[in-house]
Protein backbone atom coordinates (compact mmCIF):
# COMPACT_ATOMS: atom_id res chain seq x y z
CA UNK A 1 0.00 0.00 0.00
CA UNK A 2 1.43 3.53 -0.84
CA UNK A 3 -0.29 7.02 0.44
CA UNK A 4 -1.40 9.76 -2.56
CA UNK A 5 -0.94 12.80 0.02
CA UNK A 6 1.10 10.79 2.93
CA UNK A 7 0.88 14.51 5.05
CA UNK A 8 -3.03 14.54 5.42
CA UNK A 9 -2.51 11.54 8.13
CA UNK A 10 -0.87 14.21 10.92
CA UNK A 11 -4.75 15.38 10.91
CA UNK A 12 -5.45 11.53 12.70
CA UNK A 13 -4.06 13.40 15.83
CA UNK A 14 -6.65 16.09 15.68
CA UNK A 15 -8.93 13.50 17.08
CA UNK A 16 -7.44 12.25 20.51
CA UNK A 17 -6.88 15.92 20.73
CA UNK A 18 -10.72 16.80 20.28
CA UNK A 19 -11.90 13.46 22.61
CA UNK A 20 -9.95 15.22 25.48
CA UNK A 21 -11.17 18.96 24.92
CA UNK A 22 -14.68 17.19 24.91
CA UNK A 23 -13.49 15.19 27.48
CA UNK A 24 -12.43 18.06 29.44
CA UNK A 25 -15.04 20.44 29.17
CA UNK A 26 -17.57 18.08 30.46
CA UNK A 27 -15.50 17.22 33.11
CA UNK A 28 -15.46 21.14 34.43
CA UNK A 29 -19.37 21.38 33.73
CA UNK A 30 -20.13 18.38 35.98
CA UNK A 31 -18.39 19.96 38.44
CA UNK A 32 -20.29 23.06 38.06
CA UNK A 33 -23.63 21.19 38.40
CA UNK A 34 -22.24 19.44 41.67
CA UNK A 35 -22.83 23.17 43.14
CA UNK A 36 -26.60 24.13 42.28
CA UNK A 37 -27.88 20.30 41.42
CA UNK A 38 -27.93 16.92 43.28
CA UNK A 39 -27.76 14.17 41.22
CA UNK A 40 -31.18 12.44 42.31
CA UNK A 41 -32.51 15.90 41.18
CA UNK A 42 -30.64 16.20 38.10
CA UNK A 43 -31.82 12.97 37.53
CA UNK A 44 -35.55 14.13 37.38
CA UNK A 45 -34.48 16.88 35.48
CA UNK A 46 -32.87 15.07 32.80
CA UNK A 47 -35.67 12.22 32.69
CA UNK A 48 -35.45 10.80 29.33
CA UNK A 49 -31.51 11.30 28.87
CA UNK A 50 -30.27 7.84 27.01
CA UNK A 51 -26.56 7.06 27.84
CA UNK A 52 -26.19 4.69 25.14
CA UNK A 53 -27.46 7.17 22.79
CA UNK A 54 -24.95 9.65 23.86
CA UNK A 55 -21.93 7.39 23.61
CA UNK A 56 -23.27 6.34 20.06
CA UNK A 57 -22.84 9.74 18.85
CA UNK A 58 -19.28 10.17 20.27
CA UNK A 59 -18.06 6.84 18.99
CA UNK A 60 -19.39 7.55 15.64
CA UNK A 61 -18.03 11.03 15.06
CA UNK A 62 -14.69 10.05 16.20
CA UNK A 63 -14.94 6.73 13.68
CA UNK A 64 -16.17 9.08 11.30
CA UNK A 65 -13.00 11.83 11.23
CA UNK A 66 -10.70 8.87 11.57
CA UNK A 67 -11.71 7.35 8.15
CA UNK A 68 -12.23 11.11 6.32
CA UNK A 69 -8.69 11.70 7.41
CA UNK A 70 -7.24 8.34 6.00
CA UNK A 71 -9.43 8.95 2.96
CA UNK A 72 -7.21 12.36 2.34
CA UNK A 73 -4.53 10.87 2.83
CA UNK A 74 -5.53 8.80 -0.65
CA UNK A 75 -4.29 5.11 0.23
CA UNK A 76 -3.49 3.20 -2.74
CA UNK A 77 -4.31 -0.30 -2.80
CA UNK A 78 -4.04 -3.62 -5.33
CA UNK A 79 -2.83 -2.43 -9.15
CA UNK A 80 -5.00 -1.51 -12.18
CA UNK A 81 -3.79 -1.68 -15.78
CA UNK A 82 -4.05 1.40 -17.96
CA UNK A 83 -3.48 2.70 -21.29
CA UNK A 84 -2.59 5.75 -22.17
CA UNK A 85 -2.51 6.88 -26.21
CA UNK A 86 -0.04 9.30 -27.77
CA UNK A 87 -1.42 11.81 -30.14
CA UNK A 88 -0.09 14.78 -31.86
CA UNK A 89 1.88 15.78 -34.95
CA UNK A 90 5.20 14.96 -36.66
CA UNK A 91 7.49 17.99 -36.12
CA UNK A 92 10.82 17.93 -38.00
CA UNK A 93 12.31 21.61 -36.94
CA UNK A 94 15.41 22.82 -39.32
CA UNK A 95 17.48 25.31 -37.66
CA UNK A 96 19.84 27.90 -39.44
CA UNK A 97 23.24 28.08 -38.14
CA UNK A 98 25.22 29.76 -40.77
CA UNK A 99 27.25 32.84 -39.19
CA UNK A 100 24.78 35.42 -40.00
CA UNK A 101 22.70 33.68 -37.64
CA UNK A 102 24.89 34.98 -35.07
CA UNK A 103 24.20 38.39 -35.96
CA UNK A 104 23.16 40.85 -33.35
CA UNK A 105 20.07 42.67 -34.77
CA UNK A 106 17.95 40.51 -32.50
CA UNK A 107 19.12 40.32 -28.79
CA UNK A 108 20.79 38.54 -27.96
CA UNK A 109 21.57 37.59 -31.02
CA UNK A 110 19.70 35.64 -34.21
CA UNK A 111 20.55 32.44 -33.23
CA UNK A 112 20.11 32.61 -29.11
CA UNK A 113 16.41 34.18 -30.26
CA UNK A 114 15.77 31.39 -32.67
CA UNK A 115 16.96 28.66 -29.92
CA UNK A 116 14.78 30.54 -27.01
CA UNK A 117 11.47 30.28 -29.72
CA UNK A 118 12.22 26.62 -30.16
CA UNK A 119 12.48 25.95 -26.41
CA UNK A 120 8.78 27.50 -25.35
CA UNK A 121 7.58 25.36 -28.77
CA UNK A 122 8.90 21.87 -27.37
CA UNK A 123 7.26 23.13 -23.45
CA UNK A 124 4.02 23.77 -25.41
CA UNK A 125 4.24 20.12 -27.04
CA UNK A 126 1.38 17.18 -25.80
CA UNK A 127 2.20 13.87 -27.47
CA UNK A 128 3.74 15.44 -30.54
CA UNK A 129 6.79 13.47 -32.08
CA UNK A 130 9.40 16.19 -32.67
CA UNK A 131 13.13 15.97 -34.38
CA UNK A 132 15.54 18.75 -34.95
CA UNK A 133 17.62 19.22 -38.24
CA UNK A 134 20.44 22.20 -38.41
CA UNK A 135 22.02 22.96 -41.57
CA UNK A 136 24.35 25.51 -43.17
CA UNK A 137 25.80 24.35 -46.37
CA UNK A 138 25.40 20.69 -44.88
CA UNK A 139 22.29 19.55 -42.90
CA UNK A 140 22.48 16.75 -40.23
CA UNK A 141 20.23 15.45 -38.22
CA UNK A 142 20.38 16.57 -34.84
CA UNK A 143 17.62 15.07 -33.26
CA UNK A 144 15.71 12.09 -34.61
CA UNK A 145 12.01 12.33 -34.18
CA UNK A 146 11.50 11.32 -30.61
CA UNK A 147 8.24 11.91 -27.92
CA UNK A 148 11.00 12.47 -25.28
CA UNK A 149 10.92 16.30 -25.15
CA UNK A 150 13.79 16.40 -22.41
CA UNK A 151 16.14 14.61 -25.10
CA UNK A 152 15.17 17.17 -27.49
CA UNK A 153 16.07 20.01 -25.15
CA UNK A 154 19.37 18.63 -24.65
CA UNK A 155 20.27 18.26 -28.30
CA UNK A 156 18.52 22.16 -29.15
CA UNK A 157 20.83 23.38 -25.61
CA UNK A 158 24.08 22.34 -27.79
CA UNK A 159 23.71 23.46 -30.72
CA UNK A 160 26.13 25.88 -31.85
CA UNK A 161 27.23 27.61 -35.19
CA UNK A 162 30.73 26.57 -34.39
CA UNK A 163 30.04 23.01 -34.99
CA UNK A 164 29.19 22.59 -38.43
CA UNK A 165 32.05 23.04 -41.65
CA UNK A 166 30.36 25.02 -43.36
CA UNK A 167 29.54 29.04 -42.86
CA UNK A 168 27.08 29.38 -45.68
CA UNK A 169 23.42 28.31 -46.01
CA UNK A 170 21.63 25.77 -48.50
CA UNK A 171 17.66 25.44 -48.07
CA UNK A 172 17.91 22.16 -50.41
CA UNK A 173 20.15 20.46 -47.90
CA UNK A 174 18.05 21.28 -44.96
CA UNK A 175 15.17 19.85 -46.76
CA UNK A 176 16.55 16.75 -48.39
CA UNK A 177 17.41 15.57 -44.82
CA UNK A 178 13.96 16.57 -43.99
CA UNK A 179 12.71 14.18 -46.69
CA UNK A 180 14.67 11.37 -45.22
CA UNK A 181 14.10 12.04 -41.34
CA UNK A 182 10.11 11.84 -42.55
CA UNK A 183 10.69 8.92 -44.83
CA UNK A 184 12.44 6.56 -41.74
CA UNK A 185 9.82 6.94 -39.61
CA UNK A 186 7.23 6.39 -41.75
CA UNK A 187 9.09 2.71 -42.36
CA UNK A 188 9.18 2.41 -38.67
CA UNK A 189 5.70 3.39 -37.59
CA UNK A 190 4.28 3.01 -40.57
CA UNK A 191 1.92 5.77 -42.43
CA UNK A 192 -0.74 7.47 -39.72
CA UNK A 193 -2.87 9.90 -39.80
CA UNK A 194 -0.79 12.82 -37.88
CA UNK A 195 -0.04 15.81 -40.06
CA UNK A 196 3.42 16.06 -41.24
CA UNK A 197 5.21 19.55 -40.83
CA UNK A 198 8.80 21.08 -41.15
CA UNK A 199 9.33 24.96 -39.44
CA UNK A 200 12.16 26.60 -40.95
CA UNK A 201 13.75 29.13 -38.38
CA UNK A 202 16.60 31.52 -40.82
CA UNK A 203 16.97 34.63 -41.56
CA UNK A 204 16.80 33.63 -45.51
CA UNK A 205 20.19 34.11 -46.71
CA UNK A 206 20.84 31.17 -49.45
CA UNK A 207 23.66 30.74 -51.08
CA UNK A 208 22.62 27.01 -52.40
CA UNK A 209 21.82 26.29 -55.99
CA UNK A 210 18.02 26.17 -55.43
CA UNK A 211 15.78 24.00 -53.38
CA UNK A 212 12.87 23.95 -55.62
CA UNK A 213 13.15 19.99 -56.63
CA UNK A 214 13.47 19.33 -52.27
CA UNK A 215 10.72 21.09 -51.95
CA UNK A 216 8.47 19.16 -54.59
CA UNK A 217 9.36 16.29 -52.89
CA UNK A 218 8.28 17.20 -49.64
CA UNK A 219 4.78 18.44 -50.49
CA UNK A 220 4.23 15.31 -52.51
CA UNK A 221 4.73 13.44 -48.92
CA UNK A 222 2.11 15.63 -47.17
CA UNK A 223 4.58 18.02 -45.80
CA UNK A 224 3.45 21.26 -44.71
CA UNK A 225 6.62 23.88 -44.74
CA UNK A 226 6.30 26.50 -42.25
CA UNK A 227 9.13 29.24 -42.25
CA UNK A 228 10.27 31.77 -39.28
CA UNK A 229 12.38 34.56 -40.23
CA UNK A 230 14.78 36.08 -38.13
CA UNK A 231 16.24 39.15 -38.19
CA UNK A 232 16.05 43.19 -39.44
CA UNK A 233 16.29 44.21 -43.26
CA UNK A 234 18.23 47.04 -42.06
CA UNK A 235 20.63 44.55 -41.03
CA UNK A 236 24.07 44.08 -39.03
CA UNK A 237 27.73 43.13 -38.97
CA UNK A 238 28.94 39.34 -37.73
CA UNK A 239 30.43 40.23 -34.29
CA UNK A 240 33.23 37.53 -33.74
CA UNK A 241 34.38 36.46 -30.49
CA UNK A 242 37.53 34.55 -28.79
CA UNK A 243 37.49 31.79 -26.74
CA UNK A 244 37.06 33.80 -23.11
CA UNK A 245 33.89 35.66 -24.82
CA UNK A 246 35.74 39.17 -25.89
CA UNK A 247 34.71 40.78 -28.85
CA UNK A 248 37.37 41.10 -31.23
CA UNK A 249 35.98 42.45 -34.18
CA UNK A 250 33.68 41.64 -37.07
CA UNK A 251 33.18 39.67 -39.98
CA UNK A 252 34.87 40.58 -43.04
CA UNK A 253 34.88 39.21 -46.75
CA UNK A 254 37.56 37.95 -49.01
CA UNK A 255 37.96 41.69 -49.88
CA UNK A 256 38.43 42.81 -46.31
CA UNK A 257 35.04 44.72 -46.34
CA UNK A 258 32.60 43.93 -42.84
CA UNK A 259 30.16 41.82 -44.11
CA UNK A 260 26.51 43.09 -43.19
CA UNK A 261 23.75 40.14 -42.85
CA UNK A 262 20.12 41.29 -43.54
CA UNK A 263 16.98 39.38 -42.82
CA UNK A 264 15.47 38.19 -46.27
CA UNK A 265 12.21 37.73 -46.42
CA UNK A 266 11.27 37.10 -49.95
CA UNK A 267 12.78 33.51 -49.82
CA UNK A 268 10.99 32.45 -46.82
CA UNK A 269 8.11 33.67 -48.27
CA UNK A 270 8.46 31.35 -51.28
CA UNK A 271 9.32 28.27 -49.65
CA UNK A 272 5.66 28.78 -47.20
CA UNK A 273 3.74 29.65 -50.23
CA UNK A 274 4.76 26.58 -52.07
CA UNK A 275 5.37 24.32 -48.92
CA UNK A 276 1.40 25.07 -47.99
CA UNK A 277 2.39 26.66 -45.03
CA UNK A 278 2.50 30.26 -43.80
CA UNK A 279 5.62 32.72 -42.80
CA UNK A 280 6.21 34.38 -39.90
CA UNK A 281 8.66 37.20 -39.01
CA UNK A 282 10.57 37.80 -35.60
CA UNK A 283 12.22 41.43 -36.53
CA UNK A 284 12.45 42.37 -32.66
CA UNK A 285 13.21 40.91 -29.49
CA UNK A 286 9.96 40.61 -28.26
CA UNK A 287 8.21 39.32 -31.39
CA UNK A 288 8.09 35.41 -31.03
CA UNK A 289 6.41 32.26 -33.20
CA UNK A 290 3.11 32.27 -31.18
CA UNK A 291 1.34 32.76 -34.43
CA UNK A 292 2.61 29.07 -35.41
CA UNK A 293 1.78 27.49 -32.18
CA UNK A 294 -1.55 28.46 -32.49
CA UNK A 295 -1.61 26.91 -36.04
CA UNK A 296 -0.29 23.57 -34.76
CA UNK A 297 -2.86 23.25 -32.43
CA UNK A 298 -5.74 23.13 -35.40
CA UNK A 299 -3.36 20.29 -37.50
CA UNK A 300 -4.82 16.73 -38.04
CA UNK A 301 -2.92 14.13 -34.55
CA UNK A 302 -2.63 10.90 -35.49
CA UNK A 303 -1.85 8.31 -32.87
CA UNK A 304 1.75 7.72 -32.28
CA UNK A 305 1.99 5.37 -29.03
CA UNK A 306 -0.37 3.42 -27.09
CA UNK A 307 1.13 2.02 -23.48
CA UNK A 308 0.19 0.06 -20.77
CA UNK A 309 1.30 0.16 -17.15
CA UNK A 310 0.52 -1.06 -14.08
CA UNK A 311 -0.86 1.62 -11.22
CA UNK A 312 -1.74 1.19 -7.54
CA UNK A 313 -5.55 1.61 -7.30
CA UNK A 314 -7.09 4.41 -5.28
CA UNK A 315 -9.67 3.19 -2.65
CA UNK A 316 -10.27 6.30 -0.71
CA UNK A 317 -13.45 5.94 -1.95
CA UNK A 318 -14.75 3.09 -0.33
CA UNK A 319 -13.07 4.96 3.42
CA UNK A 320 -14.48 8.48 2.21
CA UNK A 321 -18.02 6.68 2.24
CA UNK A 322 -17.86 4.96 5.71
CA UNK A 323 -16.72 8.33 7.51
CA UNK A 324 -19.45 9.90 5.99
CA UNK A 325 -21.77 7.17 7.21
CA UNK A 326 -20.53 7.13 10.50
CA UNK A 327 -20.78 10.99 10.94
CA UNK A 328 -24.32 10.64 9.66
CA UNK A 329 -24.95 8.06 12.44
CA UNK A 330 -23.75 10.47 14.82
CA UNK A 331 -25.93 13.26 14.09
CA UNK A 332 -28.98 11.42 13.70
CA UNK A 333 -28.72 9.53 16.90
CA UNK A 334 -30.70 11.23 19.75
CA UNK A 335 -29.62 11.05 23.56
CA UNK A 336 -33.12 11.01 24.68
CA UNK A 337 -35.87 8.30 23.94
CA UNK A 338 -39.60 8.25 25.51
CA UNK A 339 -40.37 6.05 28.61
């Protein structure tokens, strides 16, 4: 047997308490009868009084708090088998970390923004499968479509722009390993119902050859494309950093110019339109991608995961019932009865 709320038994020594105020106080007020009353007269007095009736009522109300209180307390007895059913969406999220990402425009920066947004997405998650690609040039797959949101947070919490080869960004690579993250579980699980979507999160910068033949073969799997840009079209430099976290200056091309990054629009735009999705735009720290988690909500779940497991079984229930009873007893029980 285990307890639901263990701390709801210190109210068991409420009662012994109670018994001897009761206790007590009819102690003092027999005393205070002895003064005025004899008991042969109090007994004329008090013709009718029923003793038996009298401890009824005490034994009952005392039985009656002592099973209330272990009913709180929510004792758990014998096991039950239950099943409990996964449902949600198949969320593949691509991430941008080319250097412009780390761009300052947005505080604290394009990327930290971007990472922050994807956070309060996976907390807002309920039985969604979720998977996290990052790309540049390259794409890999971070995180394989998983229900285990913690393992997702710990793959999004080390992701860095230092960590891929490439400095550039290519939408068609970021989408062909879409294609392929979609396309294994699908030959796991097999096809269900649950609505398949990729969110983009960039600030559009491509420097690939075009993605357009990806991105036919994505919508032709069901894929809805969703894109988040990040960023100002006023735009700013690359800050760049050493290893203790000092600024030491900025980006600069092959020419020695500072590079400037601005937030492109136009091809985020595109991919939505033709993904069947929509785009969103986070120009300012305080903008964020609630617009998309709203639109999540309204997407066709499918059923990912059904599990059993065993459970201890409440039966406060049946000890909630018998105080009640017994407290009943105790108020309907009269000390007096006609002779």
């Amino acid at each position: 047997m285990i307890w639901q709320n263990i701390h709801y038994l210190w109210f068991l020594l409420l009662i012994p308490a109670l018994a001897a105020g009761i206790w007590w106080y009819r102690r003092k007020l027999h005393k205070k009868r002895e003064q005025y009353f004899e008991d042969s007269l109090f007994e004329k007095l008090r013709r009718g009084y029923w003793d038996t009736g009298e401890t009824i009522q005490s034994a009952s109300l005392y039985l009656g708090l002592l099973f209330l209180a272990i009913a709180l307390a929510g004792p758990k007895i014998g096991t039950e088998v239950r099943e409990v059913q996964r449902q949600g969406v198949d969320l593949l999220v691509a991430l941008d970390l080319s250097a412009s990402m780390n761009a300052e425009d947005i505080r604290p920066s394009r990327l930290d923004k971007a990472k922050y947004e994807i956070s309060r997405l996976v907390d807002r998650l309920e039985g969604d499968r979720v998977g996290l690609v990052v790309f540049t040039g390259d794409a890999y797959l971070q995180s394989p479509m998983t229900l285990d949101y913690s393992a997702m947070r710990l793959f999004l919490d080390i992701v860095d722009s230092d960590q891929m080869p490439s400095t550039s960004t290519d939408f068609s690579a970021a989408m062909e390993t879409a294609r392929q993250a979609f396309e294994s579980i699908d030959e796991e699980s097999g096809s269900t119902e649950a609505a398949k979507v990729m969110l983009i999160l960039s600030d559009g910068e491509n420097h690939g050859e075009g993605y357009s033949q990806e991105l036919e073969a994505l919508t032709s799997m069901g894929v809805s494309i969703y894109t988040v840009g990040i960023g100002t079209t006023a735009g700013a430099n690359i800050p760049l950093y050493d290893a203790s976290g000092s600024l030491i200056g900025n980006k600069r091309d092959a020419q020695g110019q500072v590079v400037t990054t601005r937030l492109e629009p136009q091809v985020l735009r595109d991919i939505a339109g033709q993904g069947d999705g929509e785009y969103y735009a986070i120009e300012t720290g305080g903008e964020s991608i609630d617009g998309f988690l709203g639109r999540l909500d309204e997407l066709q779940q499918g059923e990912f995961a059904s599990q059993e497991y065993a459970d201890y079984k409440n039966q406060y229930q049946w000890l909630a019932g018998i105080g009640l009873a017994f407290l009943v007893v105790s108020m309907g029980v009269s000390n007096y009865r006609k002779r």
